[in-house]
N, C-alpha and C. Protein backbone atom coordinates (compact mmCIF):
# COMPACT_ATOMS: atom_id res chain seq x y z
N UNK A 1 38.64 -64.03 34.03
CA UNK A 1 38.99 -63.72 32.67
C UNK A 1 37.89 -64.30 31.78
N UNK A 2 37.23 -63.72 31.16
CA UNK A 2 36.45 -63.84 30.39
C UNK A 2 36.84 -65.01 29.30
N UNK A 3 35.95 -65.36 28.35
CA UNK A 3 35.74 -66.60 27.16
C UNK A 3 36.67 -65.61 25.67
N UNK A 4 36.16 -64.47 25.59
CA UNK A 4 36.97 -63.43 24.75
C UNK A 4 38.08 -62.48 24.95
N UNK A 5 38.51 -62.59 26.40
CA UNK A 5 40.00 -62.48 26.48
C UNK A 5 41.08 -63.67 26.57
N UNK A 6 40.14 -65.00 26.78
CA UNK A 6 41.22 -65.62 26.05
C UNK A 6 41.81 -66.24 25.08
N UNK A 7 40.46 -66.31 24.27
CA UNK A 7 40.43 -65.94 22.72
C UNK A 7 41.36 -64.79 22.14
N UNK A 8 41.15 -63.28 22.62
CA UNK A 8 42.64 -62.66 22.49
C UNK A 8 43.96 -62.90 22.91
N UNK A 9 44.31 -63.26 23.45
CA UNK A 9 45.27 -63.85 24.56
C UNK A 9 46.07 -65.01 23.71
N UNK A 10 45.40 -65.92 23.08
CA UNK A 10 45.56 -67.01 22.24
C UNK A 10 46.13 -66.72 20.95
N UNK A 11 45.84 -65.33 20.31
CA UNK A 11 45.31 -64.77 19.26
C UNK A 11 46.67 -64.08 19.03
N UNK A 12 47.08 -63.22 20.77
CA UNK A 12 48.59 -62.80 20.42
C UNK A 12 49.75 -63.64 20.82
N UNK A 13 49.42 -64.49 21.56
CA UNK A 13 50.69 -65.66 21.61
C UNK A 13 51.04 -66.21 19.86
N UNK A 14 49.49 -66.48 19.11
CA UNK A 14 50.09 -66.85 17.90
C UNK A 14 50.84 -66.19 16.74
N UNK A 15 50.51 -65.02 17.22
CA UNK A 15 51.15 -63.91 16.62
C UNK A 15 52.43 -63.83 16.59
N UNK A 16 52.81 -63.72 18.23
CA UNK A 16 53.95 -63.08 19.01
C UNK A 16 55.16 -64.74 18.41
N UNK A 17 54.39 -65.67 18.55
CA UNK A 17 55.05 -67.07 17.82
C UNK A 17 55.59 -67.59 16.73
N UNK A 18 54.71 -66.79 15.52
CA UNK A 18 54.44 -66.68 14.00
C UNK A 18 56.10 -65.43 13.97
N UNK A 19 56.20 -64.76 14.94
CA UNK A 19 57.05 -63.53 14.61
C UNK A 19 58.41 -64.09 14.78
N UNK A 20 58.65 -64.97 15.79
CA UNK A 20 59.77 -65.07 16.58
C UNK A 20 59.97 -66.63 15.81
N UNK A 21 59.20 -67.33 15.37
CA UNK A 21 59.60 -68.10 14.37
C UNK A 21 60.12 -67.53 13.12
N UNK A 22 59.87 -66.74 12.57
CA UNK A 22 60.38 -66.05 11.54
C UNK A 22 61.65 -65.67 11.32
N UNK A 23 61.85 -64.95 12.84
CA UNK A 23 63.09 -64.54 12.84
C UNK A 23 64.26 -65.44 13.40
N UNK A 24 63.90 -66.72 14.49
CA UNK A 24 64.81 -67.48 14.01
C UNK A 24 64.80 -69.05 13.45
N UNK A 25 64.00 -68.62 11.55
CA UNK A 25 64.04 -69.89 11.04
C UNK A 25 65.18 -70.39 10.61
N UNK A 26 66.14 -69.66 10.23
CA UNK A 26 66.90 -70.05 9.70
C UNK A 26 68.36 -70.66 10.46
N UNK A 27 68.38 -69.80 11.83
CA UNK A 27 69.37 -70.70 12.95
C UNK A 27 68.75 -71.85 13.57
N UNK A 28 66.63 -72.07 13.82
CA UNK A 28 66.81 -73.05 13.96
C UNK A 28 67.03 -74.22 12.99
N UNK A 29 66.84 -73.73 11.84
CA UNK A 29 67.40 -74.89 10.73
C UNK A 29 68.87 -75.92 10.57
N UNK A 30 69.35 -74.72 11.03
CA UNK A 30 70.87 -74.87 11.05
C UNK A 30 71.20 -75.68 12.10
N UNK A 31 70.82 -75.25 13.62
CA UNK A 31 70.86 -75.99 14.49
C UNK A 31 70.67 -77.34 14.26
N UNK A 32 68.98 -77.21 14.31
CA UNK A 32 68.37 -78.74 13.45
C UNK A 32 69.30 -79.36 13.22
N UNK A 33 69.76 -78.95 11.81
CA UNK A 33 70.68 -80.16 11.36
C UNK A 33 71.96 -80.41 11.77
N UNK A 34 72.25 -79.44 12.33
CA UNK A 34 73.66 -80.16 13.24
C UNK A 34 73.65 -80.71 14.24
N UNK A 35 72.25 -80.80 14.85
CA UNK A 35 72.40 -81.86 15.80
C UNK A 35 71.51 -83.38 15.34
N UNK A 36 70.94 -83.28 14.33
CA UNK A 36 69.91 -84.41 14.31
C UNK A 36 70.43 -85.53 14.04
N UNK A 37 71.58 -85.48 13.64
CA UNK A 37 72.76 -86.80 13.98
C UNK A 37 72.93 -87.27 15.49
N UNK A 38 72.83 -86.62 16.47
CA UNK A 38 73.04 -86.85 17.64
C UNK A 38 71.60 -87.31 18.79
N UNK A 39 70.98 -85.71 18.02
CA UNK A 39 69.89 -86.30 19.12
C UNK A 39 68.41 -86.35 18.11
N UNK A 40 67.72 -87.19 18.49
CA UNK A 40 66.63 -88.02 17.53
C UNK A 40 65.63 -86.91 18.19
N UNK A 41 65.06 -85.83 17.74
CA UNK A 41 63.51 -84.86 18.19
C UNK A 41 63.12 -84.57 17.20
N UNK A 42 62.07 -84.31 17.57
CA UNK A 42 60.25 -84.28 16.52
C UNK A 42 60.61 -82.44 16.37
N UNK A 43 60.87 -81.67 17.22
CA UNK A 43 60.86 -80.18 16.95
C UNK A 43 61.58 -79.80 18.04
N UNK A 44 62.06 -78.53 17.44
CA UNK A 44 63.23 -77.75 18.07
C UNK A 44 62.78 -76.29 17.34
N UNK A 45 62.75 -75.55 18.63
CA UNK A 45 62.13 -74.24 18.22
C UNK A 45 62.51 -73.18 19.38
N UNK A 46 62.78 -71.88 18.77
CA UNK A 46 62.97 -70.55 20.05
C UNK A 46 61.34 -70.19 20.28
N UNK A 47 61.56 -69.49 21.35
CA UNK A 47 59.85 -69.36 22.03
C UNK A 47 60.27 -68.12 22.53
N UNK A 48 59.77 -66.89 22.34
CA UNK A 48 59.84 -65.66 23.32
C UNK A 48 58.49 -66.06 24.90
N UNK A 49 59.30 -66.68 25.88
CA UNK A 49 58.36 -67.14 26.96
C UNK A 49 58.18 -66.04 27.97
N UNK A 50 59.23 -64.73 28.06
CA UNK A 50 58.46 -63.57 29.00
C UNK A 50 58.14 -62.16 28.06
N UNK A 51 57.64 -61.77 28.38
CA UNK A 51 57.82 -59.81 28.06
C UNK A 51 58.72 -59.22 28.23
N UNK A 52 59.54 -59.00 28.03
CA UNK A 52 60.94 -58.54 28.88
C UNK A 52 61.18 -56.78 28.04
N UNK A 53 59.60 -56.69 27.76
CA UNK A 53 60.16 -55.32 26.73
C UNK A 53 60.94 -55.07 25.74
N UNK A 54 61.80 -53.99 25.95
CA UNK A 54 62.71 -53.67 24.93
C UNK A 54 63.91 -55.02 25.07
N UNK A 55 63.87 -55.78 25.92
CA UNK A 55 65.34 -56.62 26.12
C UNK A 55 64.35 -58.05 25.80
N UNK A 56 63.81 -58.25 24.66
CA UNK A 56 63.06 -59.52 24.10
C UNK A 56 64.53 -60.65 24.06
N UNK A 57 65.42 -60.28 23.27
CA UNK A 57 66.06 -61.35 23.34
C UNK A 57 66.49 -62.55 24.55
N UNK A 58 66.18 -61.15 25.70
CA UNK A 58 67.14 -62.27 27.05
C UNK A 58 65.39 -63.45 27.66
N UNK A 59 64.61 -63.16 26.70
CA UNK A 59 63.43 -63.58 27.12
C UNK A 59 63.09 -64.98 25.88
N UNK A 60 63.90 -65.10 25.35
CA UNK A 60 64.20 -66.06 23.99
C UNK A 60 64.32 -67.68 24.73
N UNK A 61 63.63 -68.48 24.53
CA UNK A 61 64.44 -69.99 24.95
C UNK A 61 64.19 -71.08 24.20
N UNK A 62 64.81 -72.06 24.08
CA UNK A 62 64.92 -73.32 23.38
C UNK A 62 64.22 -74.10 23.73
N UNK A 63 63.21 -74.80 22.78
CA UNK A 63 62.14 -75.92 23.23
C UNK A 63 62.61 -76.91 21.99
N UNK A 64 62.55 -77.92 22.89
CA UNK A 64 63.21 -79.29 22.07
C UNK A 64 62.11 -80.46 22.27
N UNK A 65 61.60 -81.32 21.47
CA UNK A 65 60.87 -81.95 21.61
C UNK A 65 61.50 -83.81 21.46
N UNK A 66 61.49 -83.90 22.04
CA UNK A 66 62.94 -85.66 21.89
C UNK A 66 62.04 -86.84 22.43
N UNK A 67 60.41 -86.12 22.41
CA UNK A 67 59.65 -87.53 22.88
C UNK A 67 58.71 -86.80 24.15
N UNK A 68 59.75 -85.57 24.70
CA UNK A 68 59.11 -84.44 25.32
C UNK A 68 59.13 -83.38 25.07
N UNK A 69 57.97 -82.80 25.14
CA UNK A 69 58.36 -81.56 24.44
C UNK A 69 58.40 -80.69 25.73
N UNK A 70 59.86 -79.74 25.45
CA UNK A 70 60.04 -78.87 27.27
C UNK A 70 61.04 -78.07 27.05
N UNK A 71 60.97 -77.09 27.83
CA UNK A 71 62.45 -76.03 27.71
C UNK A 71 63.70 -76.65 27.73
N UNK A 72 64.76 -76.44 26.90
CA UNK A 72 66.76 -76.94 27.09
C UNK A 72 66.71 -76.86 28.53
N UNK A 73 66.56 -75.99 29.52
CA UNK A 73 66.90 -76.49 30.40
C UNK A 73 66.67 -77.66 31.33
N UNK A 74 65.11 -78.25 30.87
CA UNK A 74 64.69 -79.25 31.40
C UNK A 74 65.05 -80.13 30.98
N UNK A 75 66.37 -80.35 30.00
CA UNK A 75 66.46 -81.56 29.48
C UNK A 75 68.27 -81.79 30.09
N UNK A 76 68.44 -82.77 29.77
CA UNK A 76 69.96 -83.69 30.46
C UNK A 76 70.72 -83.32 30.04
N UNK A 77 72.03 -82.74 30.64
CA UNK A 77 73.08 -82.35 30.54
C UNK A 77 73.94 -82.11 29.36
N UNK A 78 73.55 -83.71 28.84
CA UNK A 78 74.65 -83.91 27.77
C UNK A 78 73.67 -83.60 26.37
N UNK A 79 72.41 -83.24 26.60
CA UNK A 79 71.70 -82.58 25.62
C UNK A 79 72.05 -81.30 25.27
N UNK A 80 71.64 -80.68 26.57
CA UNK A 80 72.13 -79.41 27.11
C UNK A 80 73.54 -78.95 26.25
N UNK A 81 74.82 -79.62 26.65
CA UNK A 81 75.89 -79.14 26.40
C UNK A 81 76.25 -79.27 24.78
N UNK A 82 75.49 -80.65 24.05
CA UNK A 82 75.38 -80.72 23.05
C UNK A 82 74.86 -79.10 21.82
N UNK A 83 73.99 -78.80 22.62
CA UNK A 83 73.02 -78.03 21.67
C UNK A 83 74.05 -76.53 22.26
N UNK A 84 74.50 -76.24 23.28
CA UNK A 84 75.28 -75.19 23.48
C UNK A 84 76.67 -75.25 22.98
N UNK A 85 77.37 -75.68 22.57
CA UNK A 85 78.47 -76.60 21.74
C UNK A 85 77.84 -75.71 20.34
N UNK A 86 76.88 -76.71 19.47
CA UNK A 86 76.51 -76.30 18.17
C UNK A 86 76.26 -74.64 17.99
N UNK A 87 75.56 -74.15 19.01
CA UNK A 87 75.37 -72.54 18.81
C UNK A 87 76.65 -72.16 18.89
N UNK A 88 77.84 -72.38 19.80
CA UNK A 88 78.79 -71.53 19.58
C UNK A 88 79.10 -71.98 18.55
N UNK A 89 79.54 -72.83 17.75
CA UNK A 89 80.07 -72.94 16.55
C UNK A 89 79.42 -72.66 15.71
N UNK A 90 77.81 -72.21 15.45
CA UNK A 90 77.10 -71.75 14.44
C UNK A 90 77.31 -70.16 14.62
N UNK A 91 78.11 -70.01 16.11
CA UNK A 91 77.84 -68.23 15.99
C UNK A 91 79.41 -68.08 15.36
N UNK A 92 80.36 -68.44 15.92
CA UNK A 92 82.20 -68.52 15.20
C UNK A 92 81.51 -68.43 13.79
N UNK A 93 81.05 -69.72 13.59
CA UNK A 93 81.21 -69.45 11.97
C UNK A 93 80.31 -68.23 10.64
N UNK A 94 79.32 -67.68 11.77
CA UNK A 94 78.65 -66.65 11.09
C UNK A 94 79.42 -65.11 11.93
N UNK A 95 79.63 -65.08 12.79
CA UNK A 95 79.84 -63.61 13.53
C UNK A 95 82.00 -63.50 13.55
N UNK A 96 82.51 -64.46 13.93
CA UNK A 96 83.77 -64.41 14.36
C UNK A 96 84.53 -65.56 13.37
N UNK A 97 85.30 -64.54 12.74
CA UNK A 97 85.70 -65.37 11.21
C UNK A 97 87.18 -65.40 11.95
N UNK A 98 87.82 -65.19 12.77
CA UNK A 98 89.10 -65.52 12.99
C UNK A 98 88.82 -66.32 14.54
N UNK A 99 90.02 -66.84 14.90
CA UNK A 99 90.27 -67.52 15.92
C UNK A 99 89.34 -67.35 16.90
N UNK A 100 88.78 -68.84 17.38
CA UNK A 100 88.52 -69.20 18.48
C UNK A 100 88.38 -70.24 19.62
N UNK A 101 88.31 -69.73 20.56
CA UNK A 101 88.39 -71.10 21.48
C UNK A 101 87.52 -71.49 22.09
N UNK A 102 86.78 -73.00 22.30
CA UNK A 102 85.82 -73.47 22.53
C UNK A 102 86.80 -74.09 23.86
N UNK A 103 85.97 -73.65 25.37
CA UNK A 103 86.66 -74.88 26.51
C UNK A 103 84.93 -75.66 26.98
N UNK A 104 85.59 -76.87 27.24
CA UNK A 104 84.49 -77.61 27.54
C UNK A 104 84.75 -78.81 28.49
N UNK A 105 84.23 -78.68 29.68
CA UNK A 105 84.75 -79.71 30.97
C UNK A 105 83.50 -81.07 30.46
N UNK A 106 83.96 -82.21 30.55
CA UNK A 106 83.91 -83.31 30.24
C UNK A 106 82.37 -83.03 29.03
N UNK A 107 82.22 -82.92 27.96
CA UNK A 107 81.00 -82.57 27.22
C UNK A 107 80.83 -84.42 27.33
N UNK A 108 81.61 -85.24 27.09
CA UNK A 108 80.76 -86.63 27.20
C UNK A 108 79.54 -87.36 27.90
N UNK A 109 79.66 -86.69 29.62
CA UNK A 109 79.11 -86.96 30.08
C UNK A 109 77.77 -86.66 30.20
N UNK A 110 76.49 -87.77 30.38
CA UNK A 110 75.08 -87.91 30.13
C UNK A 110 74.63 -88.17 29.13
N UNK A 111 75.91 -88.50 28.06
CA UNK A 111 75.65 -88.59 26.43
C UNK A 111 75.99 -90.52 26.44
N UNK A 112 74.78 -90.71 25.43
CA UNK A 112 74.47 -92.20 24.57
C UNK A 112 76.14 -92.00 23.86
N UNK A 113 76.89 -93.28 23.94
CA UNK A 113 77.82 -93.49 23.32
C UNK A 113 77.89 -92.97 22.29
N UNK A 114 76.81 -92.94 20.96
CA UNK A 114 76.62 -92.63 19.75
C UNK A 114 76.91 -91.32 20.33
N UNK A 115 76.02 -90.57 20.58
CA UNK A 115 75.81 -88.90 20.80
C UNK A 115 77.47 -88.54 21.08
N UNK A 116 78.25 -89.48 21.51
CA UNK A 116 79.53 -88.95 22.08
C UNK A 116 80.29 -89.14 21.16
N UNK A 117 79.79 -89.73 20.13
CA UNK A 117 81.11 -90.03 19.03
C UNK A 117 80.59 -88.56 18.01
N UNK A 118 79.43 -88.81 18.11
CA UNK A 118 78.74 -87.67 16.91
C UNK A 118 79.58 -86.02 18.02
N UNK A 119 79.77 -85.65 19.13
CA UNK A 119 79.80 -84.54 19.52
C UNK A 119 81.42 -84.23 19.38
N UNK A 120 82.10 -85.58 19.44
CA UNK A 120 83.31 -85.63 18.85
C UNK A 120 84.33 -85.18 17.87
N UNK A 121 83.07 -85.77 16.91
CA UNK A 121 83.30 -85.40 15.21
C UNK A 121 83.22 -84.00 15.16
N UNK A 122 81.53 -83.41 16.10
CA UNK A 122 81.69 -81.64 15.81
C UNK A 122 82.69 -81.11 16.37
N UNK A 123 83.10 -81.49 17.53
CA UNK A 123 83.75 -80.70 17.92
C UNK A 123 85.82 -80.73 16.90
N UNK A 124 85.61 -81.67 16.40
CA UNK A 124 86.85 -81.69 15.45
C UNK A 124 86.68 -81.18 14.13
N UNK A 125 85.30 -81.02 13.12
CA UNK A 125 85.02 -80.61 12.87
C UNK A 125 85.07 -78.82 12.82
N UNK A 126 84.78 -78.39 14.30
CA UNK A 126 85.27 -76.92 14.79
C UNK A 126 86.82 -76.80 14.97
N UNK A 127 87.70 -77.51 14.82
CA UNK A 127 88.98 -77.38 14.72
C UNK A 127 89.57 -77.07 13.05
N UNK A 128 88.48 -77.81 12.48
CA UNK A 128 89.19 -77.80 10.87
C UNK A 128 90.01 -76.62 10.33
N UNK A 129 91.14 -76.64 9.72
CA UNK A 129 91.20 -75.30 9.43
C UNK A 129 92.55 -74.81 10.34
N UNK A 130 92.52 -75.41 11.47
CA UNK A 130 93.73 -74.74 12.24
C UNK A 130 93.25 -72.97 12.45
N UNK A 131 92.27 -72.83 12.41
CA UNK A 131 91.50 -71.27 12.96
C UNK A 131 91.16 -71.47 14.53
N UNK A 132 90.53 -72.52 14.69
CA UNK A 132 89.94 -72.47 16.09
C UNK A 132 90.89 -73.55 17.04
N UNK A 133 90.68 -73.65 18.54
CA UNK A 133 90.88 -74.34 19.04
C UNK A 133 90.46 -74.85 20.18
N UNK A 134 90.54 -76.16 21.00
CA UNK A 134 89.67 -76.19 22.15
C UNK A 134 90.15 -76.93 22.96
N UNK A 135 89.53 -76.48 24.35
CA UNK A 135 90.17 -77.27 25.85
C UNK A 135 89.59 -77.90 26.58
N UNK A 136 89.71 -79.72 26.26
CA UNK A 136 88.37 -80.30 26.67
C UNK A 136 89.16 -80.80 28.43
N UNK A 137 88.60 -81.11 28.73
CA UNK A 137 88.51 -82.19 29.79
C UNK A 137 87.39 -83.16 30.29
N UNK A 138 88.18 -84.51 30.10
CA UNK A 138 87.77 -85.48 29.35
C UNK A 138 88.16 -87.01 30.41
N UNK A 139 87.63 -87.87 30.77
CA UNK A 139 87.96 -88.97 31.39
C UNK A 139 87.43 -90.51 30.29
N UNK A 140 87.11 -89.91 29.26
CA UNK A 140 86.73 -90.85 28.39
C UNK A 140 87.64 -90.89 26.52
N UNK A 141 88.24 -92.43 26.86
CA UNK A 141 89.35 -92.49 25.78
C UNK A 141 88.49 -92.26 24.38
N UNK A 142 87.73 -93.04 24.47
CA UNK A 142 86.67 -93.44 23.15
C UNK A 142 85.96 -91.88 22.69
N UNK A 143 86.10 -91.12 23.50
CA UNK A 143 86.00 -89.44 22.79
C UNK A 143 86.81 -89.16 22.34
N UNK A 144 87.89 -89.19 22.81
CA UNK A 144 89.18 -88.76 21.91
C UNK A 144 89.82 -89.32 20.27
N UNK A 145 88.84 -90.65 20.23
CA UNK A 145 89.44 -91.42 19.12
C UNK A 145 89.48 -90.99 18.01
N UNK A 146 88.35 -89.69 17.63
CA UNK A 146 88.32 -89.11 16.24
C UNK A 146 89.15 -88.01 15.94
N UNK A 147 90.03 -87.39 17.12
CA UNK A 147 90.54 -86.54 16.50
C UNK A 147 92.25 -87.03 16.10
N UNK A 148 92.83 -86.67 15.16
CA UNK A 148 94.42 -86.81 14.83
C UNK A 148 95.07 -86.27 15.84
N UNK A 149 96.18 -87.64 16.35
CA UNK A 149 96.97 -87.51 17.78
C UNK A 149 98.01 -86.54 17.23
N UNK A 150 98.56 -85.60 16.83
CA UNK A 150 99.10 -84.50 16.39
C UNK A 150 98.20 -83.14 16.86
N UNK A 151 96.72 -83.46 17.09
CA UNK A 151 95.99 -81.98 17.26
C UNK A 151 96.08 -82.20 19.19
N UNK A 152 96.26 -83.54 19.75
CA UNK A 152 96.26 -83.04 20.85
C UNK A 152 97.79 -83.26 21.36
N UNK A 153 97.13 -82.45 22.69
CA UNK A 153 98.33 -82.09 23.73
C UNK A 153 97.78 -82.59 25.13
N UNK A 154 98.59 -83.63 25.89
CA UNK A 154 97.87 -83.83 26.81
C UNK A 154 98.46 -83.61 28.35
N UNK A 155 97.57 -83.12 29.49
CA UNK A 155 98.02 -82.57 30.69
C UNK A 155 97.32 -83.25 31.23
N UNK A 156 98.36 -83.98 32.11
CA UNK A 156 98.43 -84.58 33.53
C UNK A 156 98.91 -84.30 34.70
N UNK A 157 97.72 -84.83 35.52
CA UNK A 157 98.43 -84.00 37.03
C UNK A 157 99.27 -85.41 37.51
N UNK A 158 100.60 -85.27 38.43
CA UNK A 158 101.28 -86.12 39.19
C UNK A 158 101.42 -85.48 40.53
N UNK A 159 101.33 -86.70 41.46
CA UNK A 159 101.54 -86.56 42.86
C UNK A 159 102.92 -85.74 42.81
């Protein structure tokens, strides 16, 4: 490959970057700030990383920068579930104006104490309203402490 194809090459990644930033500045903004209580990163950005043609979106991914900069999936669980948490509730509250239900098997875990109180709050937060509702499962008391013992219901298994 030549010195001037990858000078072009360079030329349409910044392009193709400049575009797909554009279009999602404003969810990553949103994102941004609903998580930057939780998790401390320098940048958070969508990246179109294949060609996928006419199906660009399924070619869309999350780069988070927290000290590393690397794809959501390369990052820890409770990052992970954090930042997938906030999109559904940024999509409920822009796309699905009536009822919904968020289920989520232990979201505490891999999360800094802090991060677990902050994912807490959102996720009670996404209850406000008596519109939505959600089905955690949970082995940690100190998650549960922010929400009003009236919103839960609790199931236990017995021998």
């Amino acid at each position: 490959m030549s010195t001037q194809d990858i000078e072009q090459l360079n030329l349409h990644n910044r392009n193709l970057s400049a575009v797909t930033n554009s279009i999602f500045e404003i969810l990553t903004d949103e994102l941004g700030n609903s998580v930057k209580d939780a998790i401390p990163y320098n940048q958070l950005e969508f990246k179109l990383i294949q060609d996928t043609k006419t199906d660009y979106y399924k070619g869309i991914k999350i780069l988070l920068d927290d000290g590393y900069y690397s794809l959501l999936d390369d990052k820890g669980s409770g990052i992970k579930s954090l930042i997938i948490i906030e999109l559904f509730k940024l999509y409920c509250k822009r796309y699905h104006k009536h009822s919904s239900c968020l289920i989520v098997e232990e979201p505490e875990v891999f999360l800094h104490p802090q991060a677990r109180s902050v994912l807490s709050k959102k996720i009670d937060q996404f209850l406000d309203g008596n519109n939505n509702q959600t089905i955690i499962t949970t082995h940690s008391e100190q998650f549960l402490s922010n929400f009003d013992i009236k919103q839960l219901t609790f199931i236990t298994k017995k021998k």
